[in-house]
Structures are given as structure tokens and as C-alpha cells.
C-alpha atoms as a PDB file:
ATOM      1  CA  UNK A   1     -24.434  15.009 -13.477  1.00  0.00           C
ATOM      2  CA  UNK A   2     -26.489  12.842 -11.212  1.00  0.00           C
ATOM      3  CA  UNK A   3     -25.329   9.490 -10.327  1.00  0.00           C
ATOM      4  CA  UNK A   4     -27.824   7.286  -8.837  1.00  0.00           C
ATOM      5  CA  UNK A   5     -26.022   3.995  -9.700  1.00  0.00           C
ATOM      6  CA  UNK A   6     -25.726   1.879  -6.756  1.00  0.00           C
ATOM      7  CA  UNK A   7     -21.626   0.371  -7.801  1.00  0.00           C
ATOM      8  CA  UNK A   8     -22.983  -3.148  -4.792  1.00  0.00           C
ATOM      9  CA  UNK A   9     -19.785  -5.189  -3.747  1.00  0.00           C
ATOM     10  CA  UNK A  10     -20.839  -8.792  -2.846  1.00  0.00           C
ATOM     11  CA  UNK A  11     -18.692 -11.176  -1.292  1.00  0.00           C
ATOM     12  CA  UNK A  12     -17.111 -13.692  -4.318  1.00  0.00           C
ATOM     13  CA  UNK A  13     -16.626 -10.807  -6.622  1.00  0.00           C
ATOM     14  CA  UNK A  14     -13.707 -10.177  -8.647  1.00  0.00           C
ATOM     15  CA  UNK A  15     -12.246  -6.886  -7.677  1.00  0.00           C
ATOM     16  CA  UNK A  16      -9.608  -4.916  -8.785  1.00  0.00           C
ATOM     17  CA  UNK A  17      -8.436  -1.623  -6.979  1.00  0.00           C
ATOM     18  CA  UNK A  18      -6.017   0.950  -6.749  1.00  0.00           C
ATOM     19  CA  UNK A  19      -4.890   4.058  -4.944  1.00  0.00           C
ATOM     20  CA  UNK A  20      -3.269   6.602  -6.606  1.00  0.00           C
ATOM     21  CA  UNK A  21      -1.499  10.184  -5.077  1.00  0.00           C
ATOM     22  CA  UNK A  22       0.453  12.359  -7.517  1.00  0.00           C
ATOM     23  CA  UNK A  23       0.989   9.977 -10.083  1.00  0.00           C
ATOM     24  CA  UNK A  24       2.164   7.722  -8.130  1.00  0.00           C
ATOM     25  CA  UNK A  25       0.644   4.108  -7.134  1.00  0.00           C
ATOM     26  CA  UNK A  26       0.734   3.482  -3.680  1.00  0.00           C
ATOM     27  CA  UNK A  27      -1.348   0.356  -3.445  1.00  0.00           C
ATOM     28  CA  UNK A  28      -3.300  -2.075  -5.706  1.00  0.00           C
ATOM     29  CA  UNK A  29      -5.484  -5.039  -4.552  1.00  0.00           C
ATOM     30  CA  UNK A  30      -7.251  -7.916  -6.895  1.00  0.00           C
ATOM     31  CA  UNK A  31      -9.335 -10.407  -5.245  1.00  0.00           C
ATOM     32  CA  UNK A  32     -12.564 -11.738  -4.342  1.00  0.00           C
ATOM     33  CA  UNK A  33     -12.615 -11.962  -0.493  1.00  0.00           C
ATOM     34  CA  UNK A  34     -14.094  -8.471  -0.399  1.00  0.00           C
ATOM     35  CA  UNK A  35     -17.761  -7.913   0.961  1.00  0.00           C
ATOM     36  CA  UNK A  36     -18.268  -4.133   0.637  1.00  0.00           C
ATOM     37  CA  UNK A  37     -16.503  -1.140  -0.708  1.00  0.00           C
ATOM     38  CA  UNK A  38     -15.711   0.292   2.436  1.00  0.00           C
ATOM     39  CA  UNK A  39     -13.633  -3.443   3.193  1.00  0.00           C
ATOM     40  CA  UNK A  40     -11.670  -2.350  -0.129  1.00  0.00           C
ATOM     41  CA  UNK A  41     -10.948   1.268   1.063  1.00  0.00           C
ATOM     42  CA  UNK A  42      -9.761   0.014   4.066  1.00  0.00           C
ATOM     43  CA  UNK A  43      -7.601  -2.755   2.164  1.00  0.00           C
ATOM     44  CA  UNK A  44      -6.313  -0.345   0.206  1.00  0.00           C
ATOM     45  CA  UNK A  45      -5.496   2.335   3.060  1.00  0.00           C
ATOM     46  CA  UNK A  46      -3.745  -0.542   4.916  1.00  0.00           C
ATOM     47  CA  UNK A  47      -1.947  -1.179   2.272  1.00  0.00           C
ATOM     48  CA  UNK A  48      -1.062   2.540   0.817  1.00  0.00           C
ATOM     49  CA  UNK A  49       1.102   3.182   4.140  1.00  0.00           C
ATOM     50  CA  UNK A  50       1.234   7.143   5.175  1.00  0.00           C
ATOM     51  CA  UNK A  51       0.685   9.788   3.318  1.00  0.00           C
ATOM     52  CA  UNK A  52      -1.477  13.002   2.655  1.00  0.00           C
ATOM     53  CA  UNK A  53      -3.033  14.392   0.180  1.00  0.00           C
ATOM     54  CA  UNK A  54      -5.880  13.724  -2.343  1.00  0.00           C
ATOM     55  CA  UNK A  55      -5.618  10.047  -4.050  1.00  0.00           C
ATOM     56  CA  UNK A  56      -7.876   8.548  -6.773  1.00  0.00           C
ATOM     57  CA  UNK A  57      -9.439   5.366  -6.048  1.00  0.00           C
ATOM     58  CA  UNK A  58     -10.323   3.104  -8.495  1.00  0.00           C
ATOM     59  CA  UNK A  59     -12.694   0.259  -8.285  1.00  0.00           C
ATOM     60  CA  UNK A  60     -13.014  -2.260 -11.397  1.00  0.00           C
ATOM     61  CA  UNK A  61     -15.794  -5.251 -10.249  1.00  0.00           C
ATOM     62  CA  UNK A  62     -14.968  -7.459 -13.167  1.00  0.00           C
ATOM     63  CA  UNK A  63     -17.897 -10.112 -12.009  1.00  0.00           C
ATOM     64  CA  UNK A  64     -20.687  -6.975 -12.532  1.00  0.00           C
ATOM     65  CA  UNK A  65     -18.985  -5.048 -15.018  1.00  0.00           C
ATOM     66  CA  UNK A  66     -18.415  -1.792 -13.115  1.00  0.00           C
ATOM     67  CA  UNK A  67     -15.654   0.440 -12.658  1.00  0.00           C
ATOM     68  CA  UNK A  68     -15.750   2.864  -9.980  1.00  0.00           C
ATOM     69  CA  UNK A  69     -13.085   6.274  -9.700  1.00  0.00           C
ATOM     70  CA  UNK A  70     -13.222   8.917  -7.061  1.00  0.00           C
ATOM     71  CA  UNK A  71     -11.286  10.864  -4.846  1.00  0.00           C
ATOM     72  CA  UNK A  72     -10.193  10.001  -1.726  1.00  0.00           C
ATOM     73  CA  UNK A  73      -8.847  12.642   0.668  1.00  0.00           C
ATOM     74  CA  UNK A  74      -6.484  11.856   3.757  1.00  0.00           C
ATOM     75  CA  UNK A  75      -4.090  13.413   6.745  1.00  0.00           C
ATOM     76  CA  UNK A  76      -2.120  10.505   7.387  1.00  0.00           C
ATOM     77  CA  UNK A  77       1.202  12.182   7.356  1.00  0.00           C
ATOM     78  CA  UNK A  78       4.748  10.646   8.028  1.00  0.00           C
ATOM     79  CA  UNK A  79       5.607   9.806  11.439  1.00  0.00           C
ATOM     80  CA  UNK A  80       8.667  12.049  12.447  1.00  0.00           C
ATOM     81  CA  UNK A  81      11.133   9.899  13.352  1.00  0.00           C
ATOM     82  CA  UNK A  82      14.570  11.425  14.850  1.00  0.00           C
ATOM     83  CA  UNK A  83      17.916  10.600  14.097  1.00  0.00           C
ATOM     84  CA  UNK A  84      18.580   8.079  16.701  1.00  0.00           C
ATOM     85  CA  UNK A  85      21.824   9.124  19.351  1.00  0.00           C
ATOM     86  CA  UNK A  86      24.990   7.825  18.420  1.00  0.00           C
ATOM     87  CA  UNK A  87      28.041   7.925  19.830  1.00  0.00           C
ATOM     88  CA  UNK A  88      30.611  10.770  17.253  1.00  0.00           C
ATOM     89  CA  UNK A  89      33.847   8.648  18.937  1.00  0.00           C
ATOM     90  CA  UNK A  90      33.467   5.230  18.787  1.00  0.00           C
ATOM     91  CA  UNK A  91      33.640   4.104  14.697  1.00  0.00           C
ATOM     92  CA  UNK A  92      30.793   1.229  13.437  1.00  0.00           C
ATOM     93  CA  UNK A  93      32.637  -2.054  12.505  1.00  0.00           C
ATOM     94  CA  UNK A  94      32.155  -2.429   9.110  1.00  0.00           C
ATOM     95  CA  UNK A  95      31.174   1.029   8.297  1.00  0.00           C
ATOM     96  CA  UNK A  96      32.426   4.309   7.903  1.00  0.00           C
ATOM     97  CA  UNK A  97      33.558   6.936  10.839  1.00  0.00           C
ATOM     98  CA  UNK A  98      30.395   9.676  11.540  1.00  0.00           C
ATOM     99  CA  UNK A  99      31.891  13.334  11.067  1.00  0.00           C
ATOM    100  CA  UNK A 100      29.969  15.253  13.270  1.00  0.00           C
ATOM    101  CA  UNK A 101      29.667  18.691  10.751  1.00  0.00           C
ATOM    102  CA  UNK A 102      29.076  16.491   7.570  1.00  0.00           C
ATOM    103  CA  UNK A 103      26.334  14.687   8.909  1.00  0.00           C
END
């Protein structure tokens, strides 16, 4: 299928978007401050956090009467983060005592 529609963004549009990955939603945006569909991507991407994978992105302009769905492919992984150092004598106030083998 050939698609040769031109889905135009302009600035004082109502838009509603979202990002999708496995089901799950990882970010929506509605509003009318956006000027281009790469400034909703990028709204949406800022807003989606880290992940990888392929998402579907979904653009709805309600002002034209267009919706918009593709695929959207990313290798944003997780940071690593390490299990900060802490100290196996000294208890937490508050809290419970570490065991060093459980944990």
C-alpha cells in the first residue's frame, strides 16, 4: 500500500499521542504547543524514560482529523546501576539488619 498522505503538524493543533512497548503505555501527551511531529516524538521519548525495543506510536490530530500509528524502534536500555557499598556491621536506624548471604 502506498501512502502519500502528508499527516502536517501545525503549531495550535490539538494533539494526542502515545507510546506503546509490549502492551504497555509508557508515555501519552495531549496538547497543542506542538509544531511538528518530530517535536511530539521527542515529547514522547522524553517522556517514555529508557527502554528498548519496538514501540507503536500513535498520533491522533483532532484539529485535522488524522490519526497517525507506526513503529518506532529504540536502544535506550537501562542504565546499570550497582548496589551501592554498605557497611554488613553497622544496622540502619529504623530499618532492618543486612545479612550478608540473604542479600
Amino acid at each position: 500500500m502506498n501512502k502519500n498522505i502528508n499527516n502536517i503538524v501545525n503549531f495550535g493543533d490539538r494533539i494526542c499521542a502515545t507510546l506503546e512497548c509490549n502492551g504497555r503505555r509508557l508515555a501519552s501527551v495531549n496538547g497543542s504547543e506542538f509544531g511538528s511531529m518530530e517535536s511530539v516524538k521527542r515529547a514522547l521519548l522524553e517522556a517514555s524514560g529508557r527502554y528498548s525495543g519496538m514501540a507503536v506510536l500513535t498520533v491522533r490530530n483532532c484539529t485535522q482529523g488524522w490519526r497517525d500509528i507506526s513503529a518506532l524502534a529504540t536502544m535506550r536500555r537501562p542504565e546499570f546501576n550497582p548496589r551501592p557499598a554498605t557497611s554488613v556491621s553497622t544496622p540502619r536506624v529504623g530499618a532492618q539488619y543486612l545479612i550478608p548471604w540473604a542479600s
